[in-house]
PDB file of N, CA and C in Angstrom:
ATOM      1  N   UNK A   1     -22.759   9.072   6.409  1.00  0.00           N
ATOM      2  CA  UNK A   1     -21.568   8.329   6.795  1.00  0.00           C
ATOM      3  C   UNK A   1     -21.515   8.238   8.311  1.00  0.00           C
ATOM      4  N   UNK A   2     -20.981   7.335   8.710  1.00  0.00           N
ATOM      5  CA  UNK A   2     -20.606   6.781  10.263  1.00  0.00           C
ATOM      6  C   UNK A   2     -20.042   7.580  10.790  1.00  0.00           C
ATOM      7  N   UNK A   3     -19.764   7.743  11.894  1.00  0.00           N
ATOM      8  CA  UNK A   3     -18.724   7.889  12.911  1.00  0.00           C
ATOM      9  C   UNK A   3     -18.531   7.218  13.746  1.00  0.00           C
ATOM     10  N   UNK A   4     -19.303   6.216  13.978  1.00  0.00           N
ATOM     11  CA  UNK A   4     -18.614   4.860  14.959  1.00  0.00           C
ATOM     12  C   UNK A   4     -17.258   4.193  14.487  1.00  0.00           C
ATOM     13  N   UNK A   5     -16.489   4.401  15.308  1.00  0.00           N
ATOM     14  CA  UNK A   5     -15.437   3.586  15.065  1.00  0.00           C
ATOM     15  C   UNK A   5     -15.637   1.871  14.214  1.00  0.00           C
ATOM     16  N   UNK A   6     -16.049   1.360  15.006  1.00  0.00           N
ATOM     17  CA  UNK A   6     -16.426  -0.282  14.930  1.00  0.00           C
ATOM     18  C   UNK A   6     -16.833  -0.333  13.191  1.00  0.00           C
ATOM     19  N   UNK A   7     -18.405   0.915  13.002  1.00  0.00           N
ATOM     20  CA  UNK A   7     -18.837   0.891  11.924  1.00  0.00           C
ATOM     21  C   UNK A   7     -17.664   1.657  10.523  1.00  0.00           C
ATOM     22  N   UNK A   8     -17.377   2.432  11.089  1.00  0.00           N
ATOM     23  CA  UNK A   8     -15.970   2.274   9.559  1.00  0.00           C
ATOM     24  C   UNK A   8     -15.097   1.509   9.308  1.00  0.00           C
ATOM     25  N   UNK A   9     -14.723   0.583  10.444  1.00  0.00           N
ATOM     26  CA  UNK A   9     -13.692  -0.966  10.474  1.00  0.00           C
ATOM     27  C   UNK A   9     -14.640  -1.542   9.623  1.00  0.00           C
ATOM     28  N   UNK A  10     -15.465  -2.083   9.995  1.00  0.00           N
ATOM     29  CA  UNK A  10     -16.459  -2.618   8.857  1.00  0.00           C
ATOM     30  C   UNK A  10     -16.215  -2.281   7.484  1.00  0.00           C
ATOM     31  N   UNK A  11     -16.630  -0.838   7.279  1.00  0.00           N
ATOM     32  CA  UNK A  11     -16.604  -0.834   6.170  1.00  0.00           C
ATOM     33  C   UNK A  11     -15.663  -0.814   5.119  1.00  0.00           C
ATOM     34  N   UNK A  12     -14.479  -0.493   6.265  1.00  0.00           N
ATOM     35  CA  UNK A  12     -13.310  -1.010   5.559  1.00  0.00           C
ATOM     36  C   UNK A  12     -12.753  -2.402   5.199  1.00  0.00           C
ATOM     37  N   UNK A  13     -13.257  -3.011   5.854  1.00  0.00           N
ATOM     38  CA  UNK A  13     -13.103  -4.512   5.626  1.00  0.00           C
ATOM     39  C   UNK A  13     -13.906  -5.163   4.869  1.00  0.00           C
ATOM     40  N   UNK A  14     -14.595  -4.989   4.570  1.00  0.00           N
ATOM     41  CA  UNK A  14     -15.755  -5.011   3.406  1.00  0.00           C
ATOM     42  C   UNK A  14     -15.447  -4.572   2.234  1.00  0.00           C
ATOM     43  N   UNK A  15     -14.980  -3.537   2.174  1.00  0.00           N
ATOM     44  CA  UNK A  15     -13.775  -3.023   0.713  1.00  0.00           C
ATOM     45  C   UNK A  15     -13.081  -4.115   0.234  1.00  0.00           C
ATOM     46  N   UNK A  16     -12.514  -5.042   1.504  1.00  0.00           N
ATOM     47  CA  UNK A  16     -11.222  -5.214   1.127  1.00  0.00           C
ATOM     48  C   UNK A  16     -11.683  -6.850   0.762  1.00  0.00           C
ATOM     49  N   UNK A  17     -12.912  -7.211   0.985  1.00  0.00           N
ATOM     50  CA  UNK A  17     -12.900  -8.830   0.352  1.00  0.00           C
ATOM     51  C   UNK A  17     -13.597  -8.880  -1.138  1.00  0.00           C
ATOM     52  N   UNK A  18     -12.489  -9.762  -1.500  1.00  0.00           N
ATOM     53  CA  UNK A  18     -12.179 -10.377  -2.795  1.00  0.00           C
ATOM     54  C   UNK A  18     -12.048 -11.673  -3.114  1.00  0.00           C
ATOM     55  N   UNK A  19     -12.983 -12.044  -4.333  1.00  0.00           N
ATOM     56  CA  UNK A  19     -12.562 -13.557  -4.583  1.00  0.00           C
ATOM     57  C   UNK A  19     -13.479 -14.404  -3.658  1.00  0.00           C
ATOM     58  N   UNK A  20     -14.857 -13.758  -3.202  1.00  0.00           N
ATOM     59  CA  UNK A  20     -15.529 -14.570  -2.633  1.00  0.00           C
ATOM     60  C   UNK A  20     -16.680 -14.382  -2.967  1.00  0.00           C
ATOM     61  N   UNK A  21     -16.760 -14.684  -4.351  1.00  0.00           N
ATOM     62  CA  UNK A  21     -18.411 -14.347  -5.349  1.00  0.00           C
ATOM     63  C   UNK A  21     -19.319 -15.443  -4.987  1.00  0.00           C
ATOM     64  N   UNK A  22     -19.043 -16.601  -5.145  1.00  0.00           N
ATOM     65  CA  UNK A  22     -20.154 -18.088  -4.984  1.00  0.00           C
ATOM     66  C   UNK A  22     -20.622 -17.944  -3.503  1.00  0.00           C
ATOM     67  N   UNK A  23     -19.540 -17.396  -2.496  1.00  0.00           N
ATOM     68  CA  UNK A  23     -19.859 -18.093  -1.265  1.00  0.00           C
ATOM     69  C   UNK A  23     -20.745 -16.842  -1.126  1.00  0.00           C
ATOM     70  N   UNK A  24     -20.713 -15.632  -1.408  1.00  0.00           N
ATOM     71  CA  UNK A  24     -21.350 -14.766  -1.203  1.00  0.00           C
ATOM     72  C   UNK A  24     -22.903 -14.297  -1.676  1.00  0.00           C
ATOM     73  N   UNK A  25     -22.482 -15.419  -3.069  1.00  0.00           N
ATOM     74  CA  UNK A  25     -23.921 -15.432  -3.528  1.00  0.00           C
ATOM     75  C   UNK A  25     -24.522 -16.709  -2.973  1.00  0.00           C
ATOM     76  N   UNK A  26     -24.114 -17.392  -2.780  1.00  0.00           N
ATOM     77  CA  UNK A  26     -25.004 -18.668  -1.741  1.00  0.00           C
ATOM     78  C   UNK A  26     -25.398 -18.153  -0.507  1.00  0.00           C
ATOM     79  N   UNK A  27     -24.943 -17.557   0.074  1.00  0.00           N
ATOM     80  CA  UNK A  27     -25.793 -17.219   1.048  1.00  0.00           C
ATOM     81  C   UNK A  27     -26.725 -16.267   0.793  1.00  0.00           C
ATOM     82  N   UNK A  28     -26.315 -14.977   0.000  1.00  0.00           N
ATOM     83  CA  UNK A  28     -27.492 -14.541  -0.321  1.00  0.00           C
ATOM     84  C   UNK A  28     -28.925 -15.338  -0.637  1.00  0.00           C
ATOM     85  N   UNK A  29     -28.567 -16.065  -1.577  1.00  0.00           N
ATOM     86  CA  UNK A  29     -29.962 -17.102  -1.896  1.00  0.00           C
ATOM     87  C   UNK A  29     -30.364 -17.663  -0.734  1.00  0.00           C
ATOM     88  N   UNK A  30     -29.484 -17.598   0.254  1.00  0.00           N
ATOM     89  CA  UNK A  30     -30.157 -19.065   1.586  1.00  0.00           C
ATOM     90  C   UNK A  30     -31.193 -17.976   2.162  1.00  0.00           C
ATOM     91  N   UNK A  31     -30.875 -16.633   2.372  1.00  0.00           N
ATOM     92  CA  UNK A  31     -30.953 -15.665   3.132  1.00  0.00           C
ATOM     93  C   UNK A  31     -32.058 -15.122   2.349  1.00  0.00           C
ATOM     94  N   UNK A  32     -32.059 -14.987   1.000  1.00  0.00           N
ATOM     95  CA  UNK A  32     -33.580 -14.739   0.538  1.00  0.00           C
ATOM     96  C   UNK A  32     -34.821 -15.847   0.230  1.00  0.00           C
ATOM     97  N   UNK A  33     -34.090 -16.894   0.744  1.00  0.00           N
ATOM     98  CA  UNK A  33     -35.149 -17.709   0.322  1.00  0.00           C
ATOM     99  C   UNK A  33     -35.436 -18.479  -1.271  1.00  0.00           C
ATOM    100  N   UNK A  34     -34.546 -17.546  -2.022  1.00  0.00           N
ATOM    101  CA  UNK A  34     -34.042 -18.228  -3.598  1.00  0.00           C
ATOM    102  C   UNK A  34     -33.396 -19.706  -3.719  1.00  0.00           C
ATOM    103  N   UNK A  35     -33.256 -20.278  -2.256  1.00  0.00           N
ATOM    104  CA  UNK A  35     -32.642 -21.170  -2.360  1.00  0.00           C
ATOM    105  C   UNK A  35     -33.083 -21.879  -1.658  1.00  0.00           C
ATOM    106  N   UNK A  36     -33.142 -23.351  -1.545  1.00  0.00           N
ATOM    107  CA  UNK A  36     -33.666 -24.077  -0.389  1.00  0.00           C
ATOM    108  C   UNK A  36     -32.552 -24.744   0.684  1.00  0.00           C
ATOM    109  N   UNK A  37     -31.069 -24.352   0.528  1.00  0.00           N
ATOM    110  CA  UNK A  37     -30.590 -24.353   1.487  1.00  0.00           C
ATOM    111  C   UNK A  37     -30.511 -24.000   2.513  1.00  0.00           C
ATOM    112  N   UNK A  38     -30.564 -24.081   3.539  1.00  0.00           N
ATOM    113  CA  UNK A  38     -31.049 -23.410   4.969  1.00  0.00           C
ATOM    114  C   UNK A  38     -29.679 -23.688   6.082  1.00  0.00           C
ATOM    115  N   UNK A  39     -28.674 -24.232   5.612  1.00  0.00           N
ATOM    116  CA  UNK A  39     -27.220 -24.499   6.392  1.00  0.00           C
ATOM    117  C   UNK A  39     -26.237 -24.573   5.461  1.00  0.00           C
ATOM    118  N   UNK A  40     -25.269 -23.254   6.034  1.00  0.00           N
ATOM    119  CA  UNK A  40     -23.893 -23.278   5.156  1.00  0.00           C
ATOM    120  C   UNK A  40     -23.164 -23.689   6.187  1.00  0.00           C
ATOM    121  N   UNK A  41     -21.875 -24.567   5.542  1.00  0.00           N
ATOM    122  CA  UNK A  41     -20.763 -24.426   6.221  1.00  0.00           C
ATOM    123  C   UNK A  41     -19.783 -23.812   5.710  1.00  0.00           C
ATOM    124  N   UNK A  42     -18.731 -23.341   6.772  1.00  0.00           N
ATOM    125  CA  UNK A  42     -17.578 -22.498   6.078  1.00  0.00           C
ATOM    126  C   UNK A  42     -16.562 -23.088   6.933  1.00  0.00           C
ATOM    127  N   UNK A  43     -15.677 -23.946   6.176  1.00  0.00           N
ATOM    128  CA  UNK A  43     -14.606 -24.497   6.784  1.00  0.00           C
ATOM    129  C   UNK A  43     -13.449 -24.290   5.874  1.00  0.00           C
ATOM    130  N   UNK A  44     -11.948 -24.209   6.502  1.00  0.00           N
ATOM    131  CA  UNK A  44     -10.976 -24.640   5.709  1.00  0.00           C
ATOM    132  C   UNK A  44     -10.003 -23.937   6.669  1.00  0.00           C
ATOM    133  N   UNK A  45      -8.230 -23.705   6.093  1.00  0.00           N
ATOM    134  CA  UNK A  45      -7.504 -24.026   6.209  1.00  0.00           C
ATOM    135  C   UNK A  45      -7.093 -22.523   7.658  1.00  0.00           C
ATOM    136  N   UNK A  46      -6.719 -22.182   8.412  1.00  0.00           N
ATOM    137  CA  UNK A  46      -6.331 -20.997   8.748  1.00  0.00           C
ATOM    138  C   UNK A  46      -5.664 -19.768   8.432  1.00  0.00           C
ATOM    139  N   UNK A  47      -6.365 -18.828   7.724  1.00  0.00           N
ATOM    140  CA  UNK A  47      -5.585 -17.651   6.982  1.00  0.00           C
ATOM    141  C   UNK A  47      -6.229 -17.276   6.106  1.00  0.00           C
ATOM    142  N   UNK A  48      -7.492 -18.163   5.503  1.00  0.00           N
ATOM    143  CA  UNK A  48      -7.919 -18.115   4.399  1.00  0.00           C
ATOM    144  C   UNK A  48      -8.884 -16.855   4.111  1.00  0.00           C
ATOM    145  N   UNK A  49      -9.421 -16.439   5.459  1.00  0.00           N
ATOM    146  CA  UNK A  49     -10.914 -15.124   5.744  1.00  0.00           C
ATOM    147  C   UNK A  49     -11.771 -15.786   5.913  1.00  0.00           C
ATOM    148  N   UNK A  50     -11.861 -16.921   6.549  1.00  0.00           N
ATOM    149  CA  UNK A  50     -13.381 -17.188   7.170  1.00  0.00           C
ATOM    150  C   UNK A  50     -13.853 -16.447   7.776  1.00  0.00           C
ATOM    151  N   UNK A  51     -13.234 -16.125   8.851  1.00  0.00           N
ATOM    152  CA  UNK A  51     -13.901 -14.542   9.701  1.00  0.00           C
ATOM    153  C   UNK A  51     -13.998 -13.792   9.066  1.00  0.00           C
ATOM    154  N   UNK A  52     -13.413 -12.864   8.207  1.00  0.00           N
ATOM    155  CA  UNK A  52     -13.644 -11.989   7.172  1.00  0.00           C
ATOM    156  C   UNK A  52     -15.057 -12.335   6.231  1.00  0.00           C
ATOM    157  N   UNK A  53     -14.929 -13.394   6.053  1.00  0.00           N
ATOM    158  CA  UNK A  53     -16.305 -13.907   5.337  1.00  0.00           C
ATOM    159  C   UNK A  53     -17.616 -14.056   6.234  1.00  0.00           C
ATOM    160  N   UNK A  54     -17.404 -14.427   7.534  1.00  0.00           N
ATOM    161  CA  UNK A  54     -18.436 -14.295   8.450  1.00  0.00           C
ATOM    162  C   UNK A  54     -19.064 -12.811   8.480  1.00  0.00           C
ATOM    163  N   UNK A  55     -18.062 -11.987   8.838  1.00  0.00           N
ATOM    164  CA  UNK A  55     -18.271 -10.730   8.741  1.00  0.00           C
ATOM    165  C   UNK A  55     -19.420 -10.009   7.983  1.00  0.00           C
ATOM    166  N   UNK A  56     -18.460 -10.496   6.568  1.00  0.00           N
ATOM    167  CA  UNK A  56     -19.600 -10.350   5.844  1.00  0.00           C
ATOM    168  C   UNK A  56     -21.142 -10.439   5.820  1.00  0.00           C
ATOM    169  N   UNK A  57     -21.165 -12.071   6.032  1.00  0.00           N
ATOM    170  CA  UNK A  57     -22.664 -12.392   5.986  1.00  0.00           C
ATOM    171  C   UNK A  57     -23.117 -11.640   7.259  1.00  0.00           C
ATOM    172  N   UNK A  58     -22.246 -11.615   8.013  1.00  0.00           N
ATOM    173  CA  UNK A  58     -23.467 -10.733   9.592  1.00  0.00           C
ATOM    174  C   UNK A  58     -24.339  -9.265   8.806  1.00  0.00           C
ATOM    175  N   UNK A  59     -22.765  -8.174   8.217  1.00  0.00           N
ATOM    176  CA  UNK A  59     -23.403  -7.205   7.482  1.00  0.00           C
ATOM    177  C   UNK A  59     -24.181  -7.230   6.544  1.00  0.00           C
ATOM    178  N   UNK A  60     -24.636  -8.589   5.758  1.00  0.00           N
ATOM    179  CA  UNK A  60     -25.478  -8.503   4.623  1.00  0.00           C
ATOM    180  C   UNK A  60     -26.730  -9.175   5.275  1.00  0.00           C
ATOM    181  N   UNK A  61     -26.696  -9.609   6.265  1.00  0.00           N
ATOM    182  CA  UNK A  61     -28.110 -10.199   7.363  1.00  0.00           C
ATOM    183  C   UNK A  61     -28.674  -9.083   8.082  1.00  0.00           C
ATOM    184  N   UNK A  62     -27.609  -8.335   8.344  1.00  0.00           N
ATOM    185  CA  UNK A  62     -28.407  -7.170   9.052  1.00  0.00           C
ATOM    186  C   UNK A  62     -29.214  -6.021   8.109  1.00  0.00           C
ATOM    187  N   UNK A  63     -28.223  -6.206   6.504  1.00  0.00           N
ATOM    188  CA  UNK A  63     -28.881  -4.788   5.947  1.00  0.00           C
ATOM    189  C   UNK A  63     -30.231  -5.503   5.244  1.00  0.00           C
ATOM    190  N   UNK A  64     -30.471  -6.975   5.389  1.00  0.00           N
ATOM    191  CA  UNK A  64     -31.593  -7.710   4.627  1.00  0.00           C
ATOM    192  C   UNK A  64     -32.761  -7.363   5.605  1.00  0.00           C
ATOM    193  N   UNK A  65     -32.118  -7.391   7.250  1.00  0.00           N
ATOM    194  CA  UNK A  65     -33.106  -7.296   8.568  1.00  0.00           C
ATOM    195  C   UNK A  65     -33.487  -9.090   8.360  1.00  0.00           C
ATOM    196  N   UNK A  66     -32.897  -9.172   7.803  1.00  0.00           N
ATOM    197  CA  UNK A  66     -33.435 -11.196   7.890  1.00  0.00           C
ATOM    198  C   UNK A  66     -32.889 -11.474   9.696  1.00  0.00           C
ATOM    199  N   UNK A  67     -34.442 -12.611   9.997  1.00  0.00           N
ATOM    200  CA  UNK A  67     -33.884 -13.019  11.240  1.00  0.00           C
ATOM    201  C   UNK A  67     -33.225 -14.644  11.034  1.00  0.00           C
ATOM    202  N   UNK A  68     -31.815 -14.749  11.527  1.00  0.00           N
ATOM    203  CA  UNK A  68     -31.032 -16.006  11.215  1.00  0.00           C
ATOM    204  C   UNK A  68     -31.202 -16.634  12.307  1.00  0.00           C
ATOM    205  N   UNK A  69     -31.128 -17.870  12.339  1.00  0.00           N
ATOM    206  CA  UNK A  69     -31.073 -18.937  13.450  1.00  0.00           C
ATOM    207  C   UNK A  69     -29.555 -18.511  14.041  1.00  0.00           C
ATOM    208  N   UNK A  70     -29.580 -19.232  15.445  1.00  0.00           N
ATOM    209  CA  UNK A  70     -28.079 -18.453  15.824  1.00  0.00           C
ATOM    210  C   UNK A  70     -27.127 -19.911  14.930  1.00  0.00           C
ATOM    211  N   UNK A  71     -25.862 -18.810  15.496  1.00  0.00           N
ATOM    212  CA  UNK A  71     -24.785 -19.635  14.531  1.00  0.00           C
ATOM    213  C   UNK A  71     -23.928 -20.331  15.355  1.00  0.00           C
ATOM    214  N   UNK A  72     -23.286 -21.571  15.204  1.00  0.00           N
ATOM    215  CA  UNK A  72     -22.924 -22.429  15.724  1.00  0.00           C
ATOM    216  C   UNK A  72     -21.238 -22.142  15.435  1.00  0.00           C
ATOM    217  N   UNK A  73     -20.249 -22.254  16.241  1.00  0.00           N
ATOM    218  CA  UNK A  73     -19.121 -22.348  15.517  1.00  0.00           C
ATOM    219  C   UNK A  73     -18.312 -23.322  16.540  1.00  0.00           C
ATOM    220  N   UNK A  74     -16.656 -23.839  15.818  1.00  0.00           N
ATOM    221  CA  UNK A  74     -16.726 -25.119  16.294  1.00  0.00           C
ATOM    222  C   UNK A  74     -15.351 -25.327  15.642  1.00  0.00           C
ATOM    223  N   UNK A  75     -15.075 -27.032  15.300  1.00  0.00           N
ATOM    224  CA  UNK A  75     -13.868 -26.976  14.468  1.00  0.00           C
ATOM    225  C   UNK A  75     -13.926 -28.383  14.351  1.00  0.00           C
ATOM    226  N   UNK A  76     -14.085 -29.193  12.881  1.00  0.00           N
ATOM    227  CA  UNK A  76     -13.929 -30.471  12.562  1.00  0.00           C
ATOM    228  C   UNK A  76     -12.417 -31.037  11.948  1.00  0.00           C
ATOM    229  N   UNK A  77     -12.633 -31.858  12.116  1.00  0.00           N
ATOM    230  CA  UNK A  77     -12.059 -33.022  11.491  1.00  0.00           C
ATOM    231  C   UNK A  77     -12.454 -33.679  10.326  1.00  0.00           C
ATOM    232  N   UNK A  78     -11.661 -34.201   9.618  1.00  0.00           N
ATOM    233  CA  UNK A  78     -12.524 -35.574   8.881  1.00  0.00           C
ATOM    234  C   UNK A  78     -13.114 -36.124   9.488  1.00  0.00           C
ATOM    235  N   UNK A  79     -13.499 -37.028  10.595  1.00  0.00           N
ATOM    236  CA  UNK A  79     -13.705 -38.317  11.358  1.00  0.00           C
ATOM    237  C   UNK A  79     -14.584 -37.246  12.955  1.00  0.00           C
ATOM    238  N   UNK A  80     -14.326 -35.902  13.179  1.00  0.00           N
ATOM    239  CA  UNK A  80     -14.680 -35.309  14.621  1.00  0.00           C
ATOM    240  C   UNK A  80     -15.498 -34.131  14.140  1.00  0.00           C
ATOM    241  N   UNK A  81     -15.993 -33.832  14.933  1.00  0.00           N
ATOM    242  CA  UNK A  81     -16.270 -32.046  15.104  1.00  0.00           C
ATOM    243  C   UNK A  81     -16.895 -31.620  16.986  1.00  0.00           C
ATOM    244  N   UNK A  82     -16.209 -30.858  17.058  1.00  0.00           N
ATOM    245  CA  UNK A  82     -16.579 -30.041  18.038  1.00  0.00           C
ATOM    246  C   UNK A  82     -17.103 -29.077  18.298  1.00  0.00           C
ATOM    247  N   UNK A  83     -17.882 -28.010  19.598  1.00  0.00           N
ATOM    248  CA  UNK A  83     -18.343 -27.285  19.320  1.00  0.00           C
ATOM    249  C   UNK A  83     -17.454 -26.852  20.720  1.00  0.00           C
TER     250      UNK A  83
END
């Protein structure tokens, strides 16, 4: 077990997500290669755990040791997107 601070926030926050089976298994597949997707997006409303879900995938990229392209983040529109 840890004693880094940072690393038991983690793992407490990791406890605590729920209700995010598909998105979690899609990336797994992108991330093993089971899949031929190679770009997720994660968009929607504010409140929802996107960051919480980012989170995630960082900790399940690191315990794979997979090397990811860097990640882009940003904020669209229908009609825009920015970075």
């Amino acid at each position: 077990m840890s004693t880094h601070l940072g690393d038991l926030l983690d793992t407490a926050r990791r406890q605590r997500l729920v209700g995010r089976h598909r998105e979690l298994a899609s990336f797994d597949d992108a991330v093993s290669g089971r899949s031929p997707r190679r770009l997720l997006f994660l968009y929607g409303p504010g409140g929802i755990g996107k960051t919480t879900l980012l989170r995630e995938f960082r900790a399940r990229a690191r315990a794979a040791a997979s090397a990811l392209p860097p990640i882009r983040t940003g904020s669209c529109t229908l009609n825009n997107c920015s970075t």
